[in-house]
PDB file of N, CA and C in Angstrom:
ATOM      1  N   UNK A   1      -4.106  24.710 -16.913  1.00  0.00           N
ATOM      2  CA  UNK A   1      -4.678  23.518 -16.307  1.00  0.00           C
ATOM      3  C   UNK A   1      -3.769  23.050 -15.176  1.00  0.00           C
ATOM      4  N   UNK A   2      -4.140  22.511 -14.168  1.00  0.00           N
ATOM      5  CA  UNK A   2      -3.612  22.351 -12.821  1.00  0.00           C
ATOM      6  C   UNK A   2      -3.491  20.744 -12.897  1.00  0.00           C
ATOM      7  N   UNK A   3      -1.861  20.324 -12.371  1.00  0.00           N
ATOM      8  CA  UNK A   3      -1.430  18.666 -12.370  1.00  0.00           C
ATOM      9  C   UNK A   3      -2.760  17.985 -11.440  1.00  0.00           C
ATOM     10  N   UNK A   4      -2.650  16.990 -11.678  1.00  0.00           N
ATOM     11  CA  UNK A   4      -3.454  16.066 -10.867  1.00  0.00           C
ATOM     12  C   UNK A   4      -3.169  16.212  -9.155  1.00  0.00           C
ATOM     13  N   UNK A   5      -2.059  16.695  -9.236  1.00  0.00           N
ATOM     14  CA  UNK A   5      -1.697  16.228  -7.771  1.00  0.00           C
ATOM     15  C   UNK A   5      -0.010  16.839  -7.912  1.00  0.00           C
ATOM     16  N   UNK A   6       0.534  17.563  -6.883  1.00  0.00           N
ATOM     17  CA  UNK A   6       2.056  18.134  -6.834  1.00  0.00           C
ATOM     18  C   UNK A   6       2.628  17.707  -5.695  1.00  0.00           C
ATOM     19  N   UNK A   7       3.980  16.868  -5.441  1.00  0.00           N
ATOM     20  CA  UNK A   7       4.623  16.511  -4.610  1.00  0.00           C
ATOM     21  C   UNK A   7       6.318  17.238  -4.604  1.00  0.00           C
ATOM     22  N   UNK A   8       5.679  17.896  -3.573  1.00  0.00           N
ATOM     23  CA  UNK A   8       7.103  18.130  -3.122  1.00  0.00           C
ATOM     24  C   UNK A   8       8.086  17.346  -2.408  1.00  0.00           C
ATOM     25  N   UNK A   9       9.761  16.988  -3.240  1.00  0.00           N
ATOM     26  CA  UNK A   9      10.567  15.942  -2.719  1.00  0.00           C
ATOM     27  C   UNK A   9      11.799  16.220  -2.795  1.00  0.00           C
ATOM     28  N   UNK A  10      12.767  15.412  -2.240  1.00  0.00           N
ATOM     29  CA  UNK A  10      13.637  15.704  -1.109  1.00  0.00           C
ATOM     30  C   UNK A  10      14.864  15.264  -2.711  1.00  0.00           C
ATOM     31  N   UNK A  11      14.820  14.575  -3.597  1.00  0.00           N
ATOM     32  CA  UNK A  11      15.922  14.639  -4.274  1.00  0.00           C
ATOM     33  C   UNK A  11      15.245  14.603  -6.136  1.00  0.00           C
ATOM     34  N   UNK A  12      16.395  15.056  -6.970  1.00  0.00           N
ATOM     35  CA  UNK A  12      16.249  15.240  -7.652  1.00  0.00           C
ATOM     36  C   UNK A  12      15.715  13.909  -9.374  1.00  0.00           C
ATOM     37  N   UNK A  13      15.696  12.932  -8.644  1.00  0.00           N
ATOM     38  CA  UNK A  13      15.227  11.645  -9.481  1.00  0.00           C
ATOM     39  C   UNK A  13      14.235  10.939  -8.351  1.00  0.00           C
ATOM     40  N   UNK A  14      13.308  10.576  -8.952  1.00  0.00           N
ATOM     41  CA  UNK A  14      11.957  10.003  -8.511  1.00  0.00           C
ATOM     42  C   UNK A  14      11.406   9.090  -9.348  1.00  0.00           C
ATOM     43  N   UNK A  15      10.510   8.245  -8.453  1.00  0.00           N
ATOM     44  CA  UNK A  15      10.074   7.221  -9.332  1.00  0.00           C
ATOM     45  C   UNK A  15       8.361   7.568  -9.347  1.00  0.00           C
ATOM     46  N   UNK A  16       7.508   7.258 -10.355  1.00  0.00           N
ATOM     47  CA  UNK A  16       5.821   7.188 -10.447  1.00  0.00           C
ATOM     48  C   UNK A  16       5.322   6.121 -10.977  1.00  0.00           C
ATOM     49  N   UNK A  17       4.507   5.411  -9.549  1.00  0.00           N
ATOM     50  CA  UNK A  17       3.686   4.675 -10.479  1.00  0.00           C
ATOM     51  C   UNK A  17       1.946   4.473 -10.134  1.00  0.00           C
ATOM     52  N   UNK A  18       1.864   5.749 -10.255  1.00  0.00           N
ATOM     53  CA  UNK A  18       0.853   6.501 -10.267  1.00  0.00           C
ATOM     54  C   UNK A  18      -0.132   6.170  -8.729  1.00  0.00           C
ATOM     55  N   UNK A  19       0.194   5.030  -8.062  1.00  0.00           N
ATOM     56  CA  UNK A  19      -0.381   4.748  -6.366  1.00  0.00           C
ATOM     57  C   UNK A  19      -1.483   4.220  -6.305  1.00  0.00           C
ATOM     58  N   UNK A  20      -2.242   3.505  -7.684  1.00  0.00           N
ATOM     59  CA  UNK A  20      -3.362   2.707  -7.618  1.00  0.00           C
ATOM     60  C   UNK A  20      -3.334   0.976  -7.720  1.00  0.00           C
ATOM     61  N   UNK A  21      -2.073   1.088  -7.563  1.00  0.00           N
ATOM     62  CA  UNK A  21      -1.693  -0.326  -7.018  1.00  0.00           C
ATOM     63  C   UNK A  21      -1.886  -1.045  -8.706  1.00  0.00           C
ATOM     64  N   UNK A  22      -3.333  -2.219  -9.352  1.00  0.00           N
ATOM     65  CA  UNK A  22      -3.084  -2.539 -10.884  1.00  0.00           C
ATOM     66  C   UNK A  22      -3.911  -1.631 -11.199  1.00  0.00           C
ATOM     67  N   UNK A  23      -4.703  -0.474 -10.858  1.00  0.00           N
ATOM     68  CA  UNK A  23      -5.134   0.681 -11.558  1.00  0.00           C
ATOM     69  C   UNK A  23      -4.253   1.663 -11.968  1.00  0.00           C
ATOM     70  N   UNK A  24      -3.173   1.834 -11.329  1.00  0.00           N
ATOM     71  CA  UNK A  24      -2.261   2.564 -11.330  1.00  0.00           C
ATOM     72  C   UNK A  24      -1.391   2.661 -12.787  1.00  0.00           C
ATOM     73  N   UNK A  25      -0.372   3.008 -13.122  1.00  0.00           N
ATOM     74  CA  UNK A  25       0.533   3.043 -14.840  1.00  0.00           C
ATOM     75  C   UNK A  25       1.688   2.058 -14.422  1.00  0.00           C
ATOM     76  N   UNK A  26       2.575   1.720 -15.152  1.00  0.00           N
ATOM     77  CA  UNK A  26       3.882   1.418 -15.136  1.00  0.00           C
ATOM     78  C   UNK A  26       5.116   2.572 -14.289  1.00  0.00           C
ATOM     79  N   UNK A  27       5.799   1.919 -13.606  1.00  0.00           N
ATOM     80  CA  UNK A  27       6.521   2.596 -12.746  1.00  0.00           C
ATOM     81  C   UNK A  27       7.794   3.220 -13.974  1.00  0.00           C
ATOM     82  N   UNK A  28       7.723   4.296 -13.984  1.00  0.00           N
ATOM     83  CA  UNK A  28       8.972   5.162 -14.577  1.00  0.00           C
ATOM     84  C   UNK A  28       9.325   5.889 -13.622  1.00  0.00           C
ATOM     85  N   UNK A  29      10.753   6.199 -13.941  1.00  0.00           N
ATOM     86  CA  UNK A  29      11.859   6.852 -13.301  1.00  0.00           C
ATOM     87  C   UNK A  29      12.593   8.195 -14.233  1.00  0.00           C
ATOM     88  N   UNK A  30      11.958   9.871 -13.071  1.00  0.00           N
ATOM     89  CA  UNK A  30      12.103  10.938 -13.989  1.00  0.00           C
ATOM     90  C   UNK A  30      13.169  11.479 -13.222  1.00  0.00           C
ATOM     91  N   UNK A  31      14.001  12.299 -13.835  1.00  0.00           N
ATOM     92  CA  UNK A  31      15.398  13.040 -13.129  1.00  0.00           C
ATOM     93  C   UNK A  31      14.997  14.275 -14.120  1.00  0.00           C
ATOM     94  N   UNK A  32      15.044  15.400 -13.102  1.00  0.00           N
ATOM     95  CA  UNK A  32      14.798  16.633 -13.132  1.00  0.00           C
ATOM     96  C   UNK A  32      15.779  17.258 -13.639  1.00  0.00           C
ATOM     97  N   UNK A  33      17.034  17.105 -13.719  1.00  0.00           N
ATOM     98  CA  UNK A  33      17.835  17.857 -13.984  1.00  0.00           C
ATOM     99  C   UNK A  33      18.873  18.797 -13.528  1.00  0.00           C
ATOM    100  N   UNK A  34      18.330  20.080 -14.186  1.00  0.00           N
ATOM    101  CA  UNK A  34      18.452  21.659 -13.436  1.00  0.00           C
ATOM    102  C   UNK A  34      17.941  22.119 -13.594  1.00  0.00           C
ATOM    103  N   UNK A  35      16.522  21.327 -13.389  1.00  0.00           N
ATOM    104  CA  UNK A  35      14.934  22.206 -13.503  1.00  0.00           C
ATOM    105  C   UNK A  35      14.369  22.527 -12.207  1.00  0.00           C
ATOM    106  N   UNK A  36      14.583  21.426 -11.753  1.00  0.00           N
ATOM    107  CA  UNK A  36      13.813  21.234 -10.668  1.00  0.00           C
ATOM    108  C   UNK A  36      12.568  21.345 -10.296  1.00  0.00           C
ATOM    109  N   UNK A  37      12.040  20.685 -11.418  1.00  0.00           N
ATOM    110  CA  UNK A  37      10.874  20.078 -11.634  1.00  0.00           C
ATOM    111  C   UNK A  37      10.251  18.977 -12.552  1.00  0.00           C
ATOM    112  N   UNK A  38       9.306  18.250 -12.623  1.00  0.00           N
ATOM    113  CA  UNK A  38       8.946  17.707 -13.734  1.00  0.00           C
ATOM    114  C   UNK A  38       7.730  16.655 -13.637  1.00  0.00           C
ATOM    115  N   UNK A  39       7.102  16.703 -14.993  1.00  0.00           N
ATOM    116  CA  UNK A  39       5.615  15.734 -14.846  1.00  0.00           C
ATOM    117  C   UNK A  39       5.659  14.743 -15.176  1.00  0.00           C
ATOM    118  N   UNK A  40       5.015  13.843 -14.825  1.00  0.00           N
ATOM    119  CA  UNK A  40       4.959  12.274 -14.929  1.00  0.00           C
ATOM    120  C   UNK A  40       4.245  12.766 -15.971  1.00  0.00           C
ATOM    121  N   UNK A  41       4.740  11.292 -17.138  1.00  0.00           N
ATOM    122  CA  UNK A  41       4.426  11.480 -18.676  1.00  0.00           C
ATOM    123  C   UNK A  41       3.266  10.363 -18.969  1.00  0.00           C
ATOM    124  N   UNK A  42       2.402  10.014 -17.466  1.00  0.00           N
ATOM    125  CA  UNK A  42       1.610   9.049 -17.364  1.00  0.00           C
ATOM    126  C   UNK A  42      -0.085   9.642 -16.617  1.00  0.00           C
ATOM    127  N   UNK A  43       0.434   9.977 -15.587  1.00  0.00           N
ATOM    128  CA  UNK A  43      -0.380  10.957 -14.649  1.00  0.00           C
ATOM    129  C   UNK A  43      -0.819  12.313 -14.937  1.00  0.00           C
ATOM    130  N   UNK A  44       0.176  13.168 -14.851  1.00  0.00           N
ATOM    131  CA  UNK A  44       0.424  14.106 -14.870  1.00  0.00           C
ATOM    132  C   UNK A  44       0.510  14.613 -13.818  1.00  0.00           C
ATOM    133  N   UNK A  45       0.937  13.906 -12.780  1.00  0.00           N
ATOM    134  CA  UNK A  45       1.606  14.264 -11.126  1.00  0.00           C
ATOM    135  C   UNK A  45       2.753  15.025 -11.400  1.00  0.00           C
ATOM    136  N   UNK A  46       2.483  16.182 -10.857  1.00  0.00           N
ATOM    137  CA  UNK A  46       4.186  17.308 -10.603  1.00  0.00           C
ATOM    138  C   UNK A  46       5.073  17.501  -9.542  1.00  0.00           C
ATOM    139  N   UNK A  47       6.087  16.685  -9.955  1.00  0.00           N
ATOM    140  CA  UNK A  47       6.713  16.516  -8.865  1.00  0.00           C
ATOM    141  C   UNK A  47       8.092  18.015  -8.946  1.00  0.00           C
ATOM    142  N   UNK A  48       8.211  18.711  -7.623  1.00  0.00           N
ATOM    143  CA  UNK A  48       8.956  19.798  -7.282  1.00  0.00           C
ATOM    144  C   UNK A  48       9.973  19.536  -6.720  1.00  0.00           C
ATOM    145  N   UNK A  49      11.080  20.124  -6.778  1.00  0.00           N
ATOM    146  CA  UNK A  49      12.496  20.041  -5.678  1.00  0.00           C
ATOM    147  C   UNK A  49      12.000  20.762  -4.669  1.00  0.00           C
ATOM    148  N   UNK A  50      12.395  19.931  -2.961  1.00  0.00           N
ATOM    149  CA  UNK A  50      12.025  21.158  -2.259  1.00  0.00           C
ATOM    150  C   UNK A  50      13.111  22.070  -2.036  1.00  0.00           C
ATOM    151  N   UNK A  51      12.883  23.210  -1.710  1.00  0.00           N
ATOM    152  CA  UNK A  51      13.982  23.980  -1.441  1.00  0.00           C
ATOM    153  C   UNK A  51      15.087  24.086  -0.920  1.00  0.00           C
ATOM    154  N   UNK A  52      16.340  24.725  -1.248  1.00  0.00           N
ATOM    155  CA  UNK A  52      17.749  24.018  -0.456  1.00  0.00           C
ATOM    156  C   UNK A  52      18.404  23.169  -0.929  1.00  0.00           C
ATOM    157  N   UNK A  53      17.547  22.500  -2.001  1.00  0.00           N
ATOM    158  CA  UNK A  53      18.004  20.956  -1.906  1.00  0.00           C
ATOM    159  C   UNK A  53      18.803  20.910  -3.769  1.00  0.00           C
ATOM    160  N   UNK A  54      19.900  20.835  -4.203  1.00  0.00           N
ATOM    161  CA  UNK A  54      20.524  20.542  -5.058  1.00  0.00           C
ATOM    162  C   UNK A  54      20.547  19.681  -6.126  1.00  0.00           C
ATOM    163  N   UNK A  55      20.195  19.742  -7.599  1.00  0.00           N
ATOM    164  CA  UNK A  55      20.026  18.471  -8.734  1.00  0.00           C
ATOM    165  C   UNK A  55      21.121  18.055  -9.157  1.00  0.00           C
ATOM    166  N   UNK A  56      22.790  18.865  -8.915  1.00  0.00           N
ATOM    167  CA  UNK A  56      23.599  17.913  -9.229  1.00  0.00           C
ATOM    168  C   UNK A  56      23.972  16.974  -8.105  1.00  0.00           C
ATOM    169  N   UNK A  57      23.404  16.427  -7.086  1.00  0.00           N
ATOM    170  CA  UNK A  57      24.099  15.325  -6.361  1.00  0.00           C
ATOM    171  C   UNK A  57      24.092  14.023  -6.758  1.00  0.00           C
ATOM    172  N   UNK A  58      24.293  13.083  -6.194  1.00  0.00           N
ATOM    173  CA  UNK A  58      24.469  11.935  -5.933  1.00  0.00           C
ATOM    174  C   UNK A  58      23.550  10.870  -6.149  1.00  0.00           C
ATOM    175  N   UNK A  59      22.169  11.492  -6.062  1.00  0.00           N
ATOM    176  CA  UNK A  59      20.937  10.700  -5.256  1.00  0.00           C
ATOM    177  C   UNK A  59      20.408   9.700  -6.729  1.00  0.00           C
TER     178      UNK A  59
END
């Protein structure tokens, strides 16, 4: 089965709150890891590391 929707992004912790403004879920905050990847546990939006780009930094 295919996510709702896949965003590719620039660091390794992200926030979802799903973009329907009060239709939308509660805003959570997912950190990927050293996966570099992971699904909102609301949506099921998949969010990707883009390439190049490192999960142990700073961000």
């Amino acid at each position: 089965m295919q996510p709702p929707e896949i965003r590719e992004v620039d660091r390794p912790k992200v926030a979802c709150d799903g973009d329907d403004g009060p239709l939308g879920h509660p805003r959570v905050f997912l950190n990927m890891e050293d996966k570099g990847e992971i699904d909102c546990p609301y949506c099921g939006r998949h969010f990707i590391l883009r390439k190049g780009v490192k999960t142990g930094g700073t961000h």
